[in-house]
N, C-alpha and C. Protein backbone atom coordinates (compact mmCIF):
# COMPACT_ATOMS: atom_id res chain seq x y z
N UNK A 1 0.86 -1.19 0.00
CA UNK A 1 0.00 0.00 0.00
C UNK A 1 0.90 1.24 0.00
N UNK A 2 0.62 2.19 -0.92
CA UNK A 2 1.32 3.20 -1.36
C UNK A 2 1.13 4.72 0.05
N UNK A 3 2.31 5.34 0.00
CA UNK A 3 1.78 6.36 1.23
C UNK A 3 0.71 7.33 1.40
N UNK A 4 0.36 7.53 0.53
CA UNK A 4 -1.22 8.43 -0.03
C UNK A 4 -2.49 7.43 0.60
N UNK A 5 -2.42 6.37 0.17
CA UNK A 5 -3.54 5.12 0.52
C UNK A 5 -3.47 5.16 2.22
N UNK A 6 -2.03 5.14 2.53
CA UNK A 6 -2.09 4.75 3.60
C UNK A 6 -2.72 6.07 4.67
N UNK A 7 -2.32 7.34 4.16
CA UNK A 7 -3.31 8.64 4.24
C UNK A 7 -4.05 8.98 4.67
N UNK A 8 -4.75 7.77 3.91
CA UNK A 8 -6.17 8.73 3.01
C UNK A 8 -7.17 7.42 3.96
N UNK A 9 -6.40 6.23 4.50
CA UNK A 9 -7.17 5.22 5.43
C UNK A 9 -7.19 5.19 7.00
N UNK A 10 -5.95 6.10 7.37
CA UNK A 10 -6.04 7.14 8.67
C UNK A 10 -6.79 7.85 8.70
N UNK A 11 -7.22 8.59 7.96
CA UNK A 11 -7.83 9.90 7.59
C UNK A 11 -9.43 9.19 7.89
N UNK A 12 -10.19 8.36 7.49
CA UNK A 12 -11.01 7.50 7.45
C UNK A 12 -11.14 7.02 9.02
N UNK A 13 -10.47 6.33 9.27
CA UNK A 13 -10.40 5.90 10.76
C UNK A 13 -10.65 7.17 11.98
N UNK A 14 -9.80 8.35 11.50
CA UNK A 14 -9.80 9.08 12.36
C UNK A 14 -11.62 10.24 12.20
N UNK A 15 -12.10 9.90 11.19
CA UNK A 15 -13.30 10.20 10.37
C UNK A 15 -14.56 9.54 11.52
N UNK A 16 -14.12 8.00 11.26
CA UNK A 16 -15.12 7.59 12.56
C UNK A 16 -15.07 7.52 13.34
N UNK A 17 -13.69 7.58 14.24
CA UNK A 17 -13.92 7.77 15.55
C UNK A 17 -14.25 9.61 16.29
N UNK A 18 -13.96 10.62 15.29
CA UNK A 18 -14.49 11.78 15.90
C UNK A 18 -15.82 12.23 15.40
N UNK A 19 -17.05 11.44 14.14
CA UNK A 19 -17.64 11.90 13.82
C UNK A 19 -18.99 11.55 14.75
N UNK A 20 -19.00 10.25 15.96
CA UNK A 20 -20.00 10.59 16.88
C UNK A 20 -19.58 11.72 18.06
N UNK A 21 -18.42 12.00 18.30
CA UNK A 21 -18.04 12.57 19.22
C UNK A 21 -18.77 14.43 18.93
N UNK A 22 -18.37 14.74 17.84
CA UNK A 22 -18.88 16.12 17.32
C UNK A 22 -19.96 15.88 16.41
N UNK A 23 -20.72 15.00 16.19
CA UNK A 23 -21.78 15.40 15.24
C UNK A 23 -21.80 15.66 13.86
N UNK A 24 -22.82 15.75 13.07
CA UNK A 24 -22.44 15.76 11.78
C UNK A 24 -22.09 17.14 11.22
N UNK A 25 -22.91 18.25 12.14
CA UNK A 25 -22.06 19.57 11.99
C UNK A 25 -20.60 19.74 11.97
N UNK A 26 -19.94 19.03 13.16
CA UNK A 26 -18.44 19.30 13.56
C UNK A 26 -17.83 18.63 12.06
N UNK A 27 -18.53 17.36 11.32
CA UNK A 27 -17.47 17.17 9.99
C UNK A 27 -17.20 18.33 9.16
N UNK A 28 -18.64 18.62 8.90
CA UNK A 28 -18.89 19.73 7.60
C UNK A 28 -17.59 20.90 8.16
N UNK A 29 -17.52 21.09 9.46
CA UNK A 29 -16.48 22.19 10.16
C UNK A 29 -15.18 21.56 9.87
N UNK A 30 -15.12 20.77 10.17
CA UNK A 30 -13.72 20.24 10.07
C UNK A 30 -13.67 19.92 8.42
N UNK A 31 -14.28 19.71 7.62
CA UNK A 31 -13.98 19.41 6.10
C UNK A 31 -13.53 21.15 5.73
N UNK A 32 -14.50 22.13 6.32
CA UNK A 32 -14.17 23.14 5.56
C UNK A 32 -13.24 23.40 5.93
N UNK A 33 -12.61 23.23 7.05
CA UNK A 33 -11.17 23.80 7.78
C UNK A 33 -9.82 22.97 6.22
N UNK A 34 -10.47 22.08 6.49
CA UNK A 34 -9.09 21.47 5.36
C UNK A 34 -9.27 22.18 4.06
N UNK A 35 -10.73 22.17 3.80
CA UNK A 35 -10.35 23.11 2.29
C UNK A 35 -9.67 24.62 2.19
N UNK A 36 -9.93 25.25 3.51
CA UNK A 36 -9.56 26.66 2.89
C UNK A 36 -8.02 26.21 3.59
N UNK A 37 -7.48 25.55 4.63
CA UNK A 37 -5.99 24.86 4.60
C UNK A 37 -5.37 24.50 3.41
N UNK A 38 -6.15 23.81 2.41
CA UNK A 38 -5.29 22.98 1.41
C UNK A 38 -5.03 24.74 0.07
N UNK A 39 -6.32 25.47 0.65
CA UNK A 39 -6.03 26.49 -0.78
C UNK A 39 -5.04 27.48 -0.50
N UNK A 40 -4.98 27.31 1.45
CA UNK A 40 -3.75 28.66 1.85
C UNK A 40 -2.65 28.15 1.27
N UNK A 41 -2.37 27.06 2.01
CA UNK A 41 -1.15 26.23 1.88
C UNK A 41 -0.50 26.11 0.22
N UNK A 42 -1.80 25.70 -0.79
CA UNK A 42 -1.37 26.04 -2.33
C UNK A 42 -0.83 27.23 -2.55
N UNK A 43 -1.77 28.46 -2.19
CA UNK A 43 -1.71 29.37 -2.45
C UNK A 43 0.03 30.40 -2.23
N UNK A 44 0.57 29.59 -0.87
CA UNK A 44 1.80 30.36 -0.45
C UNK A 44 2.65 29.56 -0.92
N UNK A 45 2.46 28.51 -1.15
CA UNK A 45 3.36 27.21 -2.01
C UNK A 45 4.07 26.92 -0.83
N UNK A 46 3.49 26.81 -0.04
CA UNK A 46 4.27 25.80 1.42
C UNK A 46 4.80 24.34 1.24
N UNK A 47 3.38 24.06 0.08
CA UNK A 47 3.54 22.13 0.15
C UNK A 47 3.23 22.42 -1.42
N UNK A 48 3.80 21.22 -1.77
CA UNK A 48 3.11 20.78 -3.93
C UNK A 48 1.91 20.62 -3.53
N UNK A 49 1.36 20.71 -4.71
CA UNK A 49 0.02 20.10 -4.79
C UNK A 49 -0.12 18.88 -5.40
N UNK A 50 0.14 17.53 -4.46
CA UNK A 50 0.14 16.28 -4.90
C UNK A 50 -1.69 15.61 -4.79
N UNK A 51 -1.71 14.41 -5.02
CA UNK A 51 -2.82 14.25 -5.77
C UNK A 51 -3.59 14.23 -4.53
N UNK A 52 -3.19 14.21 -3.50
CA UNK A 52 -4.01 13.73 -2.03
C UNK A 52 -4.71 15.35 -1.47
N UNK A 53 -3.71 16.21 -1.69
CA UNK A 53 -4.45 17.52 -1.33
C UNK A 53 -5.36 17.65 -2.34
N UNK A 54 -5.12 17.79 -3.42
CA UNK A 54 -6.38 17.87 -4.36
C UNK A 54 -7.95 17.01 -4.39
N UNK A 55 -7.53 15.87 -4.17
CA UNK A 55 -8.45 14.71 -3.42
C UNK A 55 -9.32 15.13 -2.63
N UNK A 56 -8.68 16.12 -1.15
CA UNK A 56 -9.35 16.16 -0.31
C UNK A 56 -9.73 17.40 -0.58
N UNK A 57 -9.30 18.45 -1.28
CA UNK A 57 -10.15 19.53 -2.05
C UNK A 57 -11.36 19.40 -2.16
N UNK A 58 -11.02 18.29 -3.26
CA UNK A 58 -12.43 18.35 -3.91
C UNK A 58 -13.71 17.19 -3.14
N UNK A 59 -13.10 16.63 -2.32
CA UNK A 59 -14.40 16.09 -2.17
C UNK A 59 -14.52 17.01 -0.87
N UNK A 60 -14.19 17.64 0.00
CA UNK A 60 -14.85 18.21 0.95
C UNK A 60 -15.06 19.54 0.50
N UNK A 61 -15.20 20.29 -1.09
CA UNK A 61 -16.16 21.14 -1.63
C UNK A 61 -17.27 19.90 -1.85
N UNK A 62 -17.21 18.84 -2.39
CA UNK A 62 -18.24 18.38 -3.16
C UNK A 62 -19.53 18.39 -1.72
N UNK A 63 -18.61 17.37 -0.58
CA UNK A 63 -19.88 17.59 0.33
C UNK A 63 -20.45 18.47 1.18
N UNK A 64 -19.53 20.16 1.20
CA UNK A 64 -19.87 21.49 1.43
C UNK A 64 -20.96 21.95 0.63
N UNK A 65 -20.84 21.67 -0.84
CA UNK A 65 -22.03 22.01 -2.09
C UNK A 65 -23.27 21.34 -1.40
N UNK A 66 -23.52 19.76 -1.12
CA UNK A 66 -24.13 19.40 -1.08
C UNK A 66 -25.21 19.80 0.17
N UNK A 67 -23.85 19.70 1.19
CA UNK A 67 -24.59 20.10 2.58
C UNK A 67 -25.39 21.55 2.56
N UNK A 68 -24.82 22.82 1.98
CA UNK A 68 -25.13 23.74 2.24
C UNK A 68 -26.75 23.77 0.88
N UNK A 69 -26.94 22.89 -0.10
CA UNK A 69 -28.50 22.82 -0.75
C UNK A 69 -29.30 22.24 0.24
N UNK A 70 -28.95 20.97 1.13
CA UNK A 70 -29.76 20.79 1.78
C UNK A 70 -30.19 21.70 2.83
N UNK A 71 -29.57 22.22 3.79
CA UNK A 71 -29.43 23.20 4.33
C UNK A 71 -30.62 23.81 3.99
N UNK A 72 -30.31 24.89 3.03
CA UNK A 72 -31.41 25.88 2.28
C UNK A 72 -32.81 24.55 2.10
N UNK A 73 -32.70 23.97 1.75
CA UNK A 73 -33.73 23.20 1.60
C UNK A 73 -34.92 22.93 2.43
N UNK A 74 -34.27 22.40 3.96
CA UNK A 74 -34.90 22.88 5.02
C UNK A 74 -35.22 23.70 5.37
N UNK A 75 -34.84 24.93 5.55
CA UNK A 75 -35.20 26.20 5.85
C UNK A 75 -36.81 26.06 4.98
């Protein structure tokens, strides 16, 4: 297993054990914390942009998009 995999399956683990602890609000908080992290961090060129930051870019916009229609939805 390659070091990205191995990552990206911490990342997962550590996913379920804090997501009863904070709720499903605290993910959506903590997903957005990594996205605008991964765009500072691009942005000042601290780190490359290897395929794992981009990864987690985009799927914690994808489930920010999603969360914030439902959101409005309810309302």
């Amino acid at each position: 297993m390659n070091f990205e995999m191995e990552g990206l399956m911490q990342g997962l683990k550590i996913l379920v054990v804090i997501c009863p602890l904070v709720g499903i609000y605290g993910i959506f908080v903590l997903l957005r914390f990594f996205y605008y992290t991964a765009n500072v961090a691009e942005s000042a060129n601290t780190i490359e942009s290897d395929s794992l930051t981009e990864y987690l870019r985009q799927s914690s916009s994808i489930i920010l998009v999603m969360y914030y229609k439902l959101n409005c939805l309810s309302i």
